[in-house]
Protein backbone atom coordinates (compact mmCIF):
# COMPACT_ATOMS: atom_id res chain seq x y z
CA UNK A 1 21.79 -4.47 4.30
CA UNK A 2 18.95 -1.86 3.70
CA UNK A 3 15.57 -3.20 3.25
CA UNK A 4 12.26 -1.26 1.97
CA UNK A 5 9.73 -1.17 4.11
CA UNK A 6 7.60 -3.16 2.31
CA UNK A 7 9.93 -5.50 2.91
CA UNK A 8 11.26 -5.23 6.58
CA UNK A 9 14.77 -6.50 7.71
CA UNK A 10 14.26 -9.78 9.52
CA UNK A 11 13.85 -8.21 13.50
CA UNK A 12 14.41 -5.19 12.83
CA UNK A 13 11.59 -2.33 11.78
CA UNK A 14 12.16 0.96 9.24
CA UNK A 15 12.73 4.00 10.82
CA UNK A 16 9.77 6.26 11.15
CA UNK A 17 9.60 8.89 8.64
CA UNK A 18 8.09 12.12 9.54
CA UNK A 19 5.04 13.34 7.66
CA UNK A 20 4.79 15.71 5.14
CA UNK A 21 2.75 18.80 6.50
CA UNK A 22 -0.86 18.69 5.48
CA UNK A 23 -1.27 14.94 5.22
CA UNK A 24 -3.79 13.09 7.20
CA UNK A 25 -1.54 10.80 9.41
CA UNK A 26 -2.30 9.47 12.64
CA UNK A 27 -0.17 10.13 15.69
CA UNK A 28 0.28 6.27 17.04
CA UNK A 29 2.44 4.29 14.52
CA UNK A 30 -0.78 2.55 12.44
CA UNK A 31 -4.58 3.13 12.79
CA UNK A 32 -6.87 0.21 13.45
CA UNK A 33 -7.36 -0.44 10.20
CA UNK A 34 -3.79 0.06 8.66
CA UNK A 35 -3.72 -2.93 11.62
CA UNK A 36 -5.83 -5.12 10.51
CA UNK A 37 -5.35 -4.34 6.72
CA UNK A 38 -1.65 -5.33 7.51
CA UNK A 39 -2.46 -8.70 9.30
CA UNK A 40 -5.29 -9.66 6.29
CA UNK A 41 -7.86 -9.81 9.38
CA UNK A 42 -11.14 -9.66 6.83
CA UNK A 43 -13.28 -9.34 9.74
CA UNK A 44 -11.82 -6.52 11.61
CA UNK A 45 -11.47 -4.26 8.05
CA UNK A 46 -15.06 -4.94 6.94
CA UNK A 47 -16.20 -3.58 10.77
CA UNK A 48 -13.97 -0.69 10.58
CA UNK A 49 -14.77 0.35 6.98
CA UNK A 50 -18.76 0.12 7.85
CA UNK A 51 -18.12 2.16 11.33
CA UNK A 52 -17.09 4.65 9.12
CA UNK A 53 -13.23 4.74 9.44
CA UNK A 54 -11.34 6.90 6.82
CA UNK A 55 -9.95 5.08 4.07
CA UNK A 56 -7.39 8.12 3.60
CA UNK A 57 -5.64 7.65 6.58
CA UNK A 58 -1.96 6.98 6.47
CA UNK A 59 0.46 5.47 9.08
CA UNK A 60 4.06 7.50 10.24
CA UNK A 61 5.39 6.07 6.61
CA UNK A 62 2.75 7.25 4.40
CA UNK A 63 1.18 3.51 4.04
CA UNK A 64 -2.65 3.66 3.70
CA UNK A 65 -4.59 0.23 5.01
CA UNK A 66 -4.71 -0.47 0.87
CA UNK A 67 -1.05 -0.07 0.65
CA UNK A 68 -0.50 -3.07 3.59
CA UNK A 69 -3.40 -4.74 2.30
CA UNK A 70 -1.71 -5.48 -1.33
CA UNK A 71 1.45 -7.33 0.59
CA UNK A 72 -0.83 -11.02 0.12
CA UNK A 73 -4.00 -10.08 1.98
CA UNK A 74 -6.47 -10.22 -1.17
CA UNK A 75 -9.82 -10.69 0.50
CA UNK A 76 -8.75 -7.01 2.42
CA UNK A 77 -7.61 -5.69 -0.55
CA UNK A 78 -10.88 -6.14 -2.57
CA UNK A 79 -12.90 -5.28 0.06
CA UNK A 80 -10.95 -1.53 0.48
CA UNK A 81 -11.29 -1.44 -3.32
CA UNK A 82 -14.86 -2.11 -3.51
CA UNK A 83 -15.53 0.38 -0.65
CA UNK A 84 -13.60 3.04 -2.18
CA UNK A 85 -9.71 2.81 -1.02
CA UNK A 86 -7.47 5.31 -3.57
CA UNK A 87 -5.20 3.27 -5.66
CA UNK A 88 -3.36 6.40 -6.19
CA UNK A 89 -2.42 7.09 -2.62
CA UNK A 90 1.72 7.56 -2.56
CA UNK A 91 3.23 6.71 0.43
CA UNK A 92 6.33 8.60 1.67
CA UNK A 93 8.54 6.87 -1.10
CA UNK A 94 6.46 8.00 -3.89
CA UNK A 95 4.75 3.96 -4.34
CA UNK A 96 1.25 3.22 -4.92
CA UNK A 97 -0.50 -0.04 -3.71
CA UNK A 98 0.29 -1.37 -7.90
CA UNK A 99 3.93 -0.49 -6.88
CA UNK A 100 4.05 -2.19 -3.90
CA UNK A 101 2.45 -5.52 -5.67
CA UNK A 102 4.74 -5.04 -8.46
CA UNK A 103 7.83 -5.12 -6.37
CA UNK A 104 6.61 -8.23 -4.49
CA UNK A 105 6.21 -9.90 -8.06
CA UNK A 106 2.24 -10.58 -6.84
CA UNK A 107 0.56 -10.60 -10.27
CA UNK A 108 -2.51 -11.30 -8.76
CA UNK A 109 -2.74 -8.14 -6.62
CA UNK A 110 -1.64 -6.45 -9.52
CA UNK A 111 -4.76 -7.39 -11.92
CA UNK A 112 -6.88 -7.10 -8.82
CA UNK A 113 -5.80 -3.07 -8.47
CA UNK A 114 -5.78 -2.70 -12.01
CA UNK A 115 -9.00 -4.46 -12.45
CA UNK A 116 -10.24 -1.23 -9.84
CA UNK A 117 -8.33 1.39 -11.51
CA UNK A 118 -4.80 1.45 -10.96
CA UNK A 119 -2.54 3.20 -13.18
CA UNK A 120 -0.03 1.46 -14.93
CA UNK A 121 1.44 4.08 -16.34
CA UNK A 122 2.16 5.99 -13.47
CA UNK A 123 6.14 6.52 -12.83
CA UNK A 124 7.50 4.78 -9.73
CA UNK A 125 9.91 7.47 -7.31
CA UNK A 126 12.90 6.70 -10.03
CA UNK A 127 10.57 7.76 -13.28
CA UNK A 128 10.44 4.63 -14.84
CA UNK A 129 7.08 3.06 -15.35
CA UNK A 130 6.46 -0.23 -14.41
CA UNK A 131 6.33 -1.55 -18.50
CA UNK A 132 9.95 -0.17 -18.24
CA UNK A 133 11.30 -1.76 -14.93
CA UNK A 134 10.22 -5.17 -17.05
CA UNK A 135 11.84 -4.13 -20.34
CA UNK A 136 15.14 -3.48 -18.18
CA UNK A 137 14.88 -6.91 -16.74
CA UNK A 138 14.37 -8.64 -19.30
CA UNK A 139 17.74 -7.31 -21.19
């Protein structure tokens, strides 16, 4: 069974994708703060943001700390927000943090990025927006 990597196969991790050229991507699998965004660890993101890590960088899969961040960790999600993380930023797929939200049905994260700027109306990777995806489910 194929999973996203947003939502990983039980035991088992996505392959790494390669990175597009130009794109500011680290060479070990996930910065500090992709780390930490992904584990929710307020602490550890508030200290790295204020030390001056880059907001912009992505892991081997395109994911920015924002993008891990809006997978239930909302206290690390508002904080990248308030300091600035793009809500824009695509990952490799083509998803935005409001994507990723969306697809985990988290409502909450969704208003939250929103609330800071997101834009509904942009397409996810298959062109449909997100007001569409509901439509469709809903027939």
């Amino acid at each position: 069974m194929m999973f996203h990597k947003w939502f990983p196969e039980p035991g088992r991790d996505s392959p790494a994708a390669k990175p597009p050229a130009g794109q500011d991507r680290q060479a070990s699998s996930r910065t500090a703060l992709v780390q930490a965004a992904q584990k929710g660890d307020l602490t550890a993101v508030m200290e790295l943001v204020r030390t001056g890590m880059d907001l912009k960088q992505r892991d081997e899969r395109g994911g920015t700390a924002l993008h891990y961040a809006t997978c239930g960790h909302y206290p690390a999600a508002e904080f990248l927000l308030t300091s600035g993380a793009d809500t824009e930023a695509t990952d490799d797929d083509g998803l935005t943090p409001l994507h990723v939200a969306f697809l985990r049905h988290d409502r909450n994260m969704m208003e939250l990025l929103v609330k800071h700027g997101a834009d509904i109306h942009k397409p996810l990777p298959d062109g449909r927006t997100i007001a569409e995806v509901v439509r469709d489910w809903q027939k």
